[in-house]
PDB file of N, CA and C in Angstrom:
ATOM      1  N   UNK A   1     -39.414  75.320  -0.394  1.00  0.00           N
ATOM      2  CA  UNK A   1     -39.146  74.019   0.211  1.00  0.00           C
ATOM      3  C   UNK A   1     -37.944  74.156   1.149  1.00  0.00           C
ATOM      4  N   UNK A   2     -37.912  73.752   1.994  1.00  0.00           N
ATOM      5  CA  UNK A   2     -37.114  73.273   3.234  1.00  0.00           C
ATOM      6  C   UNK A   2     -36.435  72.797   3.258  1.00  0.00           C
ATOM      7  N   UNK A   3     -34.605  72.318   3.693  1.00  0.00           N
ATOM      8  CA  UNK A   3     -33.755  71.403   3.176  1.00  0.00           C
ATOM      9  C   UNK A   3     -33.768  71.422   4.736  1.00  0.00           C
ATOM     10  N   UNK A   4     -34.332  69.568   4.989  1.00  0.00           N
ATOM     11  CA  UNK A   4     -33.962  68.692   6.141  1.00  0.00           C
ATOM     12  C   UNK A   4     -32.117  68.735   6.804  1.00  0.00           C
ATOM     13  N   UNK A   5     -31.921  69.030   7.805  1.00  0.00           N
ATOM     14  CA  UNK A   5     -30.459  68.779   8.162  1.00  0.00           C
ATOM     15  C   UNK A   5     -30.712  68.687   9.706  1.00  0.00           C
ATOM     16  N   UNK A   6     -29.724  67.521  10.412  1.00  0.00           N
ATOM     17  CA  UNK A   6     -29.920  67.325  11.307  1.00  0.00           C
ATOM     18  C   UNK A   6     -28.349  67.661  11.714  1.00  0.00           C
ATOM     19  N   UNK A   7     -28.339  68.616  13.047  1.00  0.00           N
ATOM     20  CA  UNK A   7     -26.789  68.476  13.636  1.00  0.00           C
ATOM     21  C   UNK A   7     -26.647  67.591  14.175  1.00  0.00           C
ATOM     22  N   UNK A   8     -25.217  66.894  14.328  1.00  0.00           N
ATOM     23  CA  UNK A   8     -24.553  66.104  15.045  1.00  0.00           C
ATOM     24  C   UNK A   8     -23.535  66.736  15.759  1.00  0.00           C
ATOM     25  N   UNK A   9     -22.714  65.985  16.723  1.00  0.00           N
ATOM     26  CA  UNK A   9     -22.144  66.145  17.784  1.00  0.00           C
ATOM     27  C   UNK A   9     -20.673  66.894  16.361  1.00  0.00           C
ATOM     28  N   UNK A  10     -20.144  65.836  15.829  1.00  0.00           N
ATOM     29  CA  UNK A  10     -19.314  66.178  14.373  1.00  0.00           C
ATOM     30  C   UNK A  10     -19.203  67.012  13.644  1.00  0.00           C
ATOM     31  N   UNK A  11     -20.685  67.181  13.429  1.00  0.00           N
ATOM     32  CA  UNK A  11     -20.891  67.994  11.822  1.00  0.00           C
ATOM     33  C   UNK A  11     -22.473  68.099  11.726  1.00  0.00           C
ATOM     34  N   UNK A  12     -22.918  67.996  10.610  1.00  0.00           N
ATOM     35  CA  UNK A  12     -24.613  67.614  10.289  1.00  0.00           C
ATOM     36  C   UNK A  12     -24.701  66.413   8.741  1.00  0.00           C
ATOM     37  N   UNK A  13     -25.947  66.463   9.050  1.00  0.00           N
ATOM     38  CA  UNK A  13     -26.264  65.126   8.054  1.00  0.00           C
ATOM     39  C   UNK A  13     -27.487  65.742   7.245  1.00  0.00           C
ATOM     40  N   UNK A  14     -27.426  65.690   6.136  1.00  0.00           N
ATOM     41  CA  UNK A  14     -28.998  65.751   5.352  1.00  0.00           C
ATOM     42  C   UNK A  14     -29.140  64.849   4.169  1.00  0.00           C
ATOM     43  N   UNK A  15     -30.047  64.953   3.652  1.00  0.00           N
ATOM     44  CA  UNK A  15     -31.119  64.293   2.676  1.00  0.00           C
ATOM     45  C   UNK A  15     -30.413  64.765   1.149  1.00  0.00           C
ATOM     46  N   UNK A  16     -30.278  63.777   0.360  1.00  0.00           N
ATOM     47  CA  UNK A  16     -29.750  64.543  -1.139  1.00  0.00           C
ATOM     48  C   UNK A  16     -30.286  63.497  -2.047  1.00  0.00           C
ATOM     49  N   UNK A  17     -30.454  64.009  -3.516  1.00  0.00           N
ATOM     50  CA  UNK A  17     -31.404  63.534  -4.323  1.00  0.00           C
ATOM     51  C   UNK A  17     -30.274  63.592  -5.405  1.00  0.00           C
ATOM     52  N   UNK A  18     -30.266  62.481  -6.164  1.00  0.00           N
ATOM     53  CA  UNK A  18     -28.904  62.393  -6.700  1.00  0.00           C
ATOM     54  C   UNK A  18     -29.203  62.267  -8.353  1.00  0.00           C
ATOM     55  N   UNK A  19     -29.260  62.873  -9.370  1.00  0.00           N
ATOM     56  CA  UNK A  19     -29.530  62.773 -10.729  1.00  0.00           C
ATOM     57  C   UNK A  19     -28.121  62.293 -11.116  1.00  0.00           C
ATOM     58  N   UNK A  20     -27.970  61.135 -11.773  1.00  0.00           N
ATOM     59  CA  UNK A  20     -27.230  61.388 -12.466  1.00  0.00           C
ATOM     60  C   UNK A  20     -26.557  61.398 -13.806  1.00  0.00           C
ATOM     61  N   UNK A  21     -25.905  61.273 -14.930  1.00  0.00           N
ATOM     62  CA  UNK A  21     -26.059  61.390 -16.194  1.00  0.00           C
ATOM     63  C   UNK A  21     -26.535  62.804 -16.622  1.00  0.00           C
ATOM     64  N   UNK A  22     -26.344  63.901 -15.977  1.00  0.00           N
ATOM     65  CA  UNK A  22     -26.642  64.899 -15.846  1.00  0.00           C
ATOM     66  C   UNK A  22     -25.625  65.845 -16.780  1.00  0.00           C
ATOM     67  N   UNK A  23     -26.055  67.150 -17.295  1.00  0.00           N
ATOM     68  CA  UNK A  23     -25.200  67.778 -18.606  1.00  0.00           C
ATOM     69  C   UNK A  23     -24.086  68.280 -17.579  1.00  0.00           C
ATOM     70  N   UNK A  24     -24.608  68.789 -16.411  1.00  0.00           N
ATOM     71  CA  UNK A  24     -22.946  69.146 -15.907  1.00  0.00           C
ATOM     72  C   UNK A  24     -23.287  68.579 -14.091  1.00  0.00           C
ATOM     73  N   UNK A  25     -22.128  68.806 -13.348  1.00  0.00           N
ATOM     74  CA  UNK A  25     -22.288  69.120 -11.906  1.00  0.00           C
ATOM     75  C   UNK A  25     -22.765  70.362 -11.207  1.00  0.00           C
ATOM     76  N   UNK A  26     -23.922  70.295 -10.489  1.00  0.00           N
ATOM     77  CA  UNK A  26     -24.860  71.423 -10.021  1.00  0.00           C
ATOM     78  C   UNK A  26     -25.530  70.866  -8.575  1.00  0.00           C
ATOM     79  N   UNK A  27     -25.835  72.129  -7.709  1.00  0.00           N
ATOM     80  CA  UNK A  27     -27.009  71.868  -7.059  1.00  0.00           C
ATOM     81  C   UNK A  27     -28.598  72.843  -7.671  1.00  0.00           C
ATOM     82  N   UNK A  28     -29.027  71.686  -7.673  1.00  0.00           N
ATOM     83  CA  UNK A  28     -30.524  72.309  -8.483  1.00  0.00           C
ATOM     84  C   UNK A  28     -31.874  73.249  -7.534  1.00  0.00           C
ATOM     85  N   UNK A  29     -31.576  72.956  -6.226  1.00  0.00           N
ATOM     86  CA  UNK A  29     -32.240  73.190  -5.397  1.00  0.00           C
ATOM     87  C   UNK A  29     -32.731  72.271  -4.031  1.00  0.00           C
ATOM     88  N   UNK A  30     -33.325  72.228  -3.751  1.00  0.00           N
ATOM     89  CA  UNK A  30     -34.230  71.363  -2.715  1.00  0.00           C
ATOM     90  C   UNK A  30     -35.737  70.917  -2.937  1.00  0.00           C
ATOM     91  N   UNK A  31     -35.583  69.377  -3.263  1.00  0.00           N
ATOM     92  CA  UNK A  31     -36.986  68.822  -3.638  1.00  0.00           C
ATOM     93  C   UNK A  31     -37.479  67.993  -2.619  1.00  0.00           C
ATOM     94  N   UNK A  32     -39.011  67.509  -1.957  1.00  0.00           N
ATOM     95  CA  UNK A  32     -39.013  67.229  -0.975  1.00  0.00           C
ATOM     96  C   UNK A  32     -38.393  67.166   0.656  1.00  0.00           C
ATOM     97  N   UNK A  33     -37.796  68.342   0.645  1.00  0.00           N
ATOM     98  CA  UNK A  33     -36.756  67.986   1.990  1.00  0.00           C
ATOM     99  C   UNK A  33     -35.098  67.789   1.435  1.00  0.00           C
ATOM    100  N   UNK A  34     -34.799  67.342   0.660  1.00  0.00           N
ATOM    101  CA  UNK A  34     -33.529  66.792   0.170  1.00  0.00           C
ATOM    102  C   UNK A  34     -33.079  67.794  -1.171  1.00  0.00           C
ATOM    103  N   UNK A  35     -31.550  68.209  -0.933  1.00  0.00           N
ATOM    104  CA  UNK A  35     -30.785  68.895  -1.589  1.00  0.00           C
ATOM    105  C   UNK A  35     -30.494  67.946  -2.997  1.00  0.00           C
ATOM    106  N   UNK A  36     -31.104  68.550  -4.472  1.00  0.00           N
ATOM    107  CA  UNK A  36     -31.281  67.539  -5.343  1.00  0.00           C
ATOM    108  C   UNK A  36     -29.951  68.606  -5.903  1.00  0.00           C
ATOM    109  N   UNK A  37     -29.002  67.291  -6.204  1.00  0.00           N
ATOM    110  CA  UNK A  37     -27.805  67.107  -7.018  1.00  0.00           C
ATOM    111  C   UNK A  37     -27.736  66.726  -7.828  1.00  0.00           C
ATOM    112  N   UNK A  38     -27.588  67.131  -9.079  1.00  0.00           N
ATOM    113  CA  UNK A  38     -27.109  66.829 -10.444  1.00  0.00           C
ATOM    114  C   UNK A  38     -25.653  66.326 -10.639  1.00  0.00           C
ATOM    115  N   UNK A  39     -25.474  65.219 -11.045  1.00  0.00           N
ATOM    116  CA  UNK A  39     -24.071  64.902 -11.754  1.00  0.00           C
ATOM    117  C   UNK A  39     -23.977  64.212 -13.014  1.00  0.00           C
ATOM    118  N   UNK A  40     -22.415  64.527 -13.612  1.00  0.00           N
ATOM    119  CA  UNK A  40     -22.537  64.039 -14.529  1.00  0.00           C
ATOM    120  C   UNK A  40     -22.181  62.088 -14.969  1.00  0.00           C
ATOM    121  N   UNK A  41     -21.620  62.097 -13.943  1.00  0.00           N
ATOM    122  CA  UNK A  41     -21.082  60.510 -13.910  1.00  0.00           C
ATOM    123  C   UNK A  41     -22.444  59.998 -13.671  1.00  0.00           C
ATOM    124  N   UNK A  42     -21.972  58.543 -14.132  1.00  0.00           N
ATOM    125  CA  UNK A  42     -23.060  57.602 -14.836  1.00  0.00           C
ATOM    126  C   UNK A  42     -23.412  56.917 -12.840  1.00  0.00           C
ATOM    127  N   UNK A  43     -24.737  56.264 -12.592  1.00  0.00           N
ATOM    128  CA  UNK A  43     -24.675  55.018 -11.325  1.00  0.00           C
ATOM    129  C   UNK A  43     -24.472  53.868 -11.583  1.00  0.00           C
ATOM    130  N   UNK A  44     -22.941  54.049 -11.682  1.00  0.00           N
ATOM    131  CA  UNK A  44     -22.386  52.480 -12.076  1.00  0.00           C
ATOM    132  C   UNK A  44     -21.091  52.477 -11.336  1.00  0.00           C
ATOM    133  N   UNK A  45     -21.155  51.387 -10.497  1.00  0.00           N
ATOM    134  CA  UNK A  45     -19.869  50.797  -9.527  1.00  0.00           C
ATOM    135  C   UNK A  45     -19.199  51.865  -8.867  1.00  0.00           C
ATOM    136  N   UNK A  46     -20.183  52.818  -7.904  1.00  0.00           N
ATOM    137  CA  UNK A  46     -20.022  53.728  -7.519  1.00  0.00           C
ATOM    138  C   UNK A  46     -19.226  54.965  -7.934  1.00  0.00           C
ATOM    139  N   UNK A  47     -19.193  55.435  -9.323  1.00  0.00           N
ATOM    140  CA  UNK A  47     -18.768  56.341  -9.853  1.00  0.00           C
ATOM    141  C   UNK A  47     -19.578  57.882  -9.371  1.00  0.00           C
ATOM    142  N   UNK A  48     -21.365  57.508  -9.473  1.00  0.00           N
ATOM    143  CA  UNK A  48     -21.875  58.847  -8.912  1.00  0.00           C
ATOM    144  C   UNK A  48     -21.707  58.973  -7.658  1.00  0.00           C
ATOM    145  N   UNK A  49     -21.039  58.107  -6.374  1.00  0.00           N
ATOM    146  CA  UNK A  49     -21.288  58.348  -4.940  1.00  0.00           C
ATOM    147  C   UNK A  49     -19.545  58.837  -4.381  1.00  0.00           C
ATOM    148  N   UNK A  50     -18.863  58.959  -5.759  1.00  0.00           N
ATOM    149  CA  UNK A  50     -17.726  59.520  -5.801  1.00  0.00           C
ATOM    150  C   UNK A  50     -17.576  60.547  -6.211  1.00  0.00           C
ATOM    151  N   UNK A  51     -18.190  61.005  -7.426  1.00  0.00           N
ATOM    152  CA  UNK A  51     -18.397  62.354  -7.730  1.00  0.00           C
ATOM    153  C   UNK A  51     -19.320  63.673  -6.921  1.00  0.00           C
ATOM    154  N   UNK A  52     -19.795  62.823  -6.340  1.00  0.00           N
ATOM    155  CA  UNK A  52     -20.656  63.510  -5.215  1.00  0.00           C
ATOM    156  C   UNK A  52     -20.271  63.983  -4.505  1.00  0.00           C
ATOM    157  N   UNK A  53     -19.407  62.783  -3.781  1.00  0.00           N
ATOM    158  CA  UNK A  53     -18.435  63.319  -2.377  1.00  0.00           C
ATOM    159  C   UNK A  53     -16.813  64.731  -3.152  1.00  0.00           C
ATOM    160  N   UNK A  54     -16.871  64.205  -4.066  1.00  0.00           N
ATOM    161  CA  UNK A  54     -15.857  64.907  -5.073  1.00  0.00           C
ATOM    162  C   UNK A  54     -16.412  66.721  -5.033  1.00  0.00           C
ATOM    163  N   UNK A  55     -17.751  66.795  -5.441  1.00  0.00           N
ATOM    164  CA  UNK A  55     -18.293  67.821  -5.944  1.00  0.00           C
ATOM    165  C   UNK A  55     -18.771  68.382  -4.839  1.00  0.00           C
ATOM    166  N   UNK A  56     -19.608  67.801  -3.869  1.00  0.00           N
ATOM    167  CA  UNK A  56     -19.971  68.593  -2.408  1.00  0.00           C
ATOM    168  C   UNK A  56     -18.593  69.377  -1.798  1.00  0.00           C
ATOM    169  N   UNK A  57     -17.286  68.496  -1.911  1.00  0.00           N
ATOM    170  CA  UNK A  57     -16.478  68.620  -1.078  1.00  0.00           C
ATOM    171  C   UNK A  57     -15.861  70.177  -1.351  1.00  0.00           C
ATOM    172  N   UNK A  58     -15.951  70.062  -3.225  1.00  0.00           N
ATOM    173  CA  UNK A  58     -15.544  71.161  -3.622  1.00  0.00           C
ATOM    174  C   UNK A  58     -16.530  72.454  -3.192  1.00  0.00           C
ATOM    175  N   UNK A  59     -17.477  72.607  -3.137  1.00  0.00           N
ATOM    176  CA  UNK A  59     -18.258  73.363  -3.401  1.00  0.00           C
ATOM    177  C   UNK A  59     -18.427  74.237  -1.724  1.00  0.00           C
ATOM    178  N   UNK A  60     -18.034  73.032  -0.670  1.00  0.00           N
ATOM    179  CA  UNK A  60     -18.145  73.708   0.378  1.00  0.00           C
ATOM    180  C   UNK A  60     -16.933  74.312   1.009  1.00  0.00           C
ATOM    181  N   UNK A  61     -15.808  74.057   0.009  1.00  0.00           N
ATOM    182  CA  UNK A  61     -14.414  74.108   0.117  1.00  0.00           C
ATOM    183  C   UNK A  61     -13.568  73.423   1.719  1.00  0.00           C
ATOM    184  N   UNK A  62     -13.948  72.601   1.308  1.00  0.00           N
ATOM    185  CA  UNK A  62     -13.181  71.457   2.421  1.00  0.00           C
ATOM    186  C   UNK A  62     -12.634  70.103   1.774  1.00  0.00           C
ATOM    187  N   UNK A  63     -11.879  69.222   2.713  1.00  0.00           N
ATOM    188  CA  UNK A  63     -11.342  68.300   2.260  1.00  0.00           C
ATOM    189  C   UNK A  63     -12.510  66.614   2.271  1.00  0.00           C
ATOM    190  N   UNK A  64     -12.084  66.039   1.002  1.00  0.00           N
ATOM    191  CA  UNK A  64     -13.222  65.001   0.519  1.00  0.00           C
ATOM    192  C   UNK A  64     -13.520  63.684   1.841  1.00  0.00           C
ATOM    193  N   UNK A  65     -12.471  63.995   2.733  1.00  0.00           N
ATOM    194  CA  UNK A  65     -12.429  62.892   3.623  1.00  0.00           C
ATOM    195  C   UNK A  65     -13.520  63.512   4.891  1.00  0.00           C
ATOM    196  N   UNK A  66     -14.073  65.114   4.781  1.00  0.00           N
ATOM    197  CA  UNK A  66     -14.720  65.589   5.897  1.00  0.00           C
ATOM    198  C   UNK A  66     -16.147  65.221   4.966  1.00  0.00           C
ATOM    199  N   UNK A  67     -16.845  64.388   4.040  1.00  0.00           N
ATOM    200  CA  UNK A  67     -17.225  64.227   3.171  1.00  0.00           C
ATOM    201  C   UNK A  67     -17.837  62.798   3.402  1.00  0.00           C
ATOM    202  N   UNK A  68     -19.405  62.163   3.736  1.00  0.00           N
ATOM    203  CA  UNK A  68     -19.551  60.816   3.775  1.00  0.00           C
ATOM    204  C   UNK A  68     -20.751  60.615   3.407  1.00  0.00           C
ATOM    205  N   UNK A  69     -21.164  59.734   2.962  1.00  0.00           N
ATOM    206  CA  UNK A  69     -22.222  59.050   2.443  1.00  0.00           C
ATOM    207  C   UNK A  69     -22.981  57.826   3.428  1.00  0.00           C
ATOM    208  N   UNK A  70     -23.581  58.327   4.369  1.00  0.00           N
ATOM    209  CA  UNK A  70     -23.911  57.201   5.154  1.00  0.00           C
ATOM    210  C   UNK A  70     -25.357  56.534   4.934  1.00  0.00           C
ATOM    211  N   UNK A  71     -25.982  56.773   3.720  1.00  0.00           N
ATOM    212  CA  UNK A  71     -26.929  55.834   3.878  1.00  0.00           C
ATOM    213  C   UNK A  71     -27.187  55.936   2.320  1.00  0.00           C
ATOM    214  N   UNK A  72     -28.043  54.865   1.726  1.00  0.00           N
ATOM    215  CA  UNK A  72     -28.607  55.208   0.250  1.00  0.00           C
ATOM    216  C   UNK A  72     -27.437  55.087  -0.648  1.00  0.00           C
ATOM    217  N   UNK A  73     -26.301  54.408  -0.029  1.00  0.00           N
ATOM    218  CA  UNK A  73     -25.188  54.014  -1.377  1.00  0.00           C
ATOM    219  C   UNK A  73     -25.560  53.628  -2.652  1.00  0.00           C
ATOM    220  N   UNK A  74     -26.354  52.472  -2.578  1.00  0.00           N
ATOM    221  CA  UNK A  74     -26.926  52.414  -4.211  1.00  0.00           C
ATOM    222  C   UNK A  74     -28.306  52.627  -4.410  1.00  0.00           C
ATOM    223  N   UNK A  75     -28.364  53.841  -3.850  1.00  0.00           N
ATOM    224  CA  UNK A  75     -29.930  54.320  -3.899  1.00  0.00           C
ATOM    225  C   UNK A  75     -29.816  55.841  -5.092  1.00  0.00           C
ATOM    226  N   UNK A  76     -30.567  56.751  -5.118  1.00  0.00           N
ATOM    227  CA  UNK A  76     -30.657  57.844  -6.215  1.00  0.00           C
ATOM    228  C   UNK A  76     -30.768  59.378  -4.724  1.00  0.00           C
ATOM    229  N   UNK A  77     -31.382  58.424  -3.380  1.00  0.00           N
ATOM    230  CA  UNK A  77     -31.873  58.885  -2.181  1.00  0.00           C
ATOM    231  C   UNK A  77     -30.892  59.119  -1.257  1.00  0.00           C
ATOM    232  N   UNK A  78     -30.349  59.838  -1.000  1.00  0.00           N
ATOM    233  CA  UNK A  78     -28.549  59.516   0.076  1.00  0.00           C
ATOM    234  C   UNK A  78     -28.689  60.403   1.525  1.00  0.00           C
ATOM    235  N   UNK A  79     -28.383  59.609   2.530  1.00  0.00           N
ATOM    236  CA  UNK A  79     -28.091  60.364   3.553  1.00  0.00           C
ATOM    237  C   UNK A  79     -26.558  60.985   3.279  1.00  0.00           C
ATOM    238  N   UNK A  80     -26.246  62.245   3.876  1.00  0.00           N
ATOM    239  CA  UNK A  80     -24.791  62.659   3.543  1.00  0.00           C
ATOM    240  C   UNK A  80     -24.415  63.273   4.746  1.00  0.00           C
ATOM    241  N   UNK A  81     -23.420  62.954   5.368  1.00  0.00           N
ATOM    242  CA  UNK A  81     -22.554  63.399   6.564  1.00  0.00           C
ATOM    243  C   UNK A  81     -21.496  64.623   6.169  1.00  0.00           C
ATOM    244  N   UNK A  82     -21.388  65.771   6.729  1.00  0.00           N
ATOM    245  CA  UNK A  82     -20.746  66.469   6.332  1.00  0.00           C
ATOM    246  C   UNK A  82     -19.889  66.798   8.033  1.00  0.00           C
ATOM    247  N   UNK A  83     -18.862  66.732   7.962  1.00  0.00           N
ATOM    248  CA  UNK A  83     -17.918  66.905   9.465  1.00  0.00           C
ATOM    249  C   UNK A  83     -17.210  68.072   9.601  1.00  0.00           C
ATOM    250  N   UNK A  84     -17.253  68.580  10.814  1.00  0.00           N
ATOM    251  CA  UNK A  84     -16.875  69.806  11.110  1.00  0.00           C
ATOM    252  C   UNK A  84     -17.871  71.120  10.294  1.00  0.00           C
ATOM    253  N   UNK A  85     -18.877  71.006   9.930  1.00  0.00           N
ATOM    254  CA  UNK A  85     -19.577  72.332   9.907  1.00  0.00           C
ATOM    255  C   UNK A  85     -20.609  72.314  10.394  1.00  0.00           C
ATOM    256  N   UNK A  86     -21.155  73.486  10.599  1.00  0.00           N
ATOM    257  CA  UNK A  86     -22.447  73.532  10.887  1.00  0.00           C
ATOM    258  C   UNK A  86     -23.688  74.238   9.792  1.00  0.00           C
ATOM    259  N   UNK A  87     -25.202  74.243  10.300  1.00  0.00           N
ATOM    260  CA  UNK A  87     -26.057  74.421   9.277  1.00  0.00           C
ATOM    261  C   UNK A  87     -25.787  75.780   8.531  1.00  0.00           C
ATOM    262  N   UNK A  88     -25.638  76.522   9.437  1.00  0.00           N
ATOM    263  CA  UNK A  88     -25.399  78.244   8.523  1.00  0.00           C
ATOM    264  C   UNK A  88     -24.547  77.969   7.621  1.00  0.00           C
ATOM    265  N   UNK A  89     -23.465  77.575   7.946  1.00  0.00           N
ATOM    266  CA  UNK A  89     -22.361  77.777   6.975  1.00  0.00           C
ATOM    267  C   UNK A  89     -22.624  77.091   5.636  1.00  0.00           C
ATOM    268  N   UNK A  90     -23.174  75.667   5.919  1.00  0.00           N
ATOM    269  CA  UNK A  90     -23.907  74.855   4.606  1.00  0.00           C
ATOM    270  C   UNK A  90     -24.498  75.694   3.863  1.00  0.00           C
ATOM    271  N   UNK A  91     -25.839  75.804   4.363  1.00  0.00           N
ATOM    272  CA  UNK A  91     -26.701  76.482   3.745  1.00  0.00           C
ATOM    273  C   UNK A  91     -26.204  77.761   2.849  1.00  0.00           C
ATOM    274  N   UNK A  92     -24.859  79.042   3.247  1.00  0.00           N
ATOM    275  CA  UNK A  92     -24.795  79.452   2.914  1.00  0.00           C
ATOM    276  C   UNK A  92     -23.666  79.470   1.344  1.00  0.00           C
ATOM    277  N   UNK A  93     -23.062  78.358   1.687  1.00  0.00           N
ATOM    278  CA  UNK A  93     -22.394  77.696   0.673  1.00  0.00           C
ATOM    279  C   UNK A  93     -23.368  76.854  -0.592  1.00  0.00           C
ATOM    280  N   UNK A  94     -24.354  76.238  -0.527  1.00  0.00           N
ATOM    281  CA  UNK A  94     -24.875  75.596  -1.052  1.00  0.00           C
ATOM    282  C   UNK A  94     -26.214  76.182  -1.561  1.00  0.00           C
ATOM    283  N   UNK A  95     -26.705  77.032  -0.747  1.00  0.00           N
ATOM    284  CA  UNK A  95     -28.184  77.305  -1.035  1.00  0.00           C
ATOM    285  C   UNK A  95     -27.395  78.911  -0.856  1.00  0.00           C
ATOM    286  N   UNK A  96     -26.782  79.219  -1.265  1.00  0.00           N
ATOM    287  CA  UNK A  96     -26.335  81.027  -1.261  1.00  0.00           C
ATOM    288  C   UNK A  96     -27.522  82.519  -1.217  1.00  0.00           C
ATOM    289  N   UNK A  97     -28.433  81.680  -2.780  1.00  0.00           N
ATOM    290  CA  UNK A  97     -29.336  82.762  -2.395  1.00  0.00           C
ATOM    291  C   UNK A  97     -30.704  82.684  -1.782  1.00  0.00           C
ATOM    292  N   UNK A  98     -30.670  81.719  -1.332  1.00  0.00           N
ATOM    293  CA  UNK A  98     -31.550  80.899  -0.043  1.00  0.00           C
ATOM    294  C   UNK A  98     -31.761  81.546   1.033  1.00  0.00           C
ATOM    295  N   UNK A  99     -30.049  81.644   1.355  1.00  0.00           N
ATOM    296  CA  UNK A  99     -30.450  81.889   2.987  1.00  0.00           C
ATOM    297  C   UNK A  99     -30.619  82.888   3.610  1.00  0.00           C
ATOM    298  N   UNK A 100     -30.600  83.118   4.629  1.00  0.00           N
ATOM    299  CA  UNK A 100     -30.418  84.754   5.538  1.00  0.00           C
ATOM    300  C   UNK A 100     -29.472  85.116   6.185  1.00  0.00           C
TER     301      UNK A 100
END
């Protein structure tokens, strides 16, 4: 499967699938197009759309403010803005033994 990402002028944006109540923080892979994320915080009063931005931020080792959630706030479905990188570098951070 394919993980959707579109560049922007900024950064890029993709598709993420958000579990949450989950035993730990993970990326599980790519389901339909969208990078499915596991967390452990509950979807209540935006606790998972914080841990998200919390856990992406870590994982790609950048700061949480280069880090956005622009669509699907109280959805399970999230658009996610990521600023200042581009697709290689994602991909190779996130999908490690994925890529080329």
């Amino acid at each position: 499967m394919v993980l959707n990402i579109t560049q922007h002028k900024k950064g890029i944006q993709f598709s993420a699938a958000i579990q949450p109540r989950a035993s730990k923080n993970e990326i599980s892979g790519v389901m339909n197009g969208a990078l499915k994320i596991r967390l452990t915080s509950p979807p209540v009063e935006g606790a998972a759309n914080k841990a998200c931005i919390k856990y992406l931020a870590k994982t790609l080792g950048i700061s949480a403010s280069r880090v956005d959630i622009v669509g699907g706030l109280t959805s399970k479905n999230k658009i996610i803005h990521i600023e200042g990188m581009d697709e290689s570098a994602f991909l190779q951070k996130v999908l490690p033994d994925k890529s080329s």
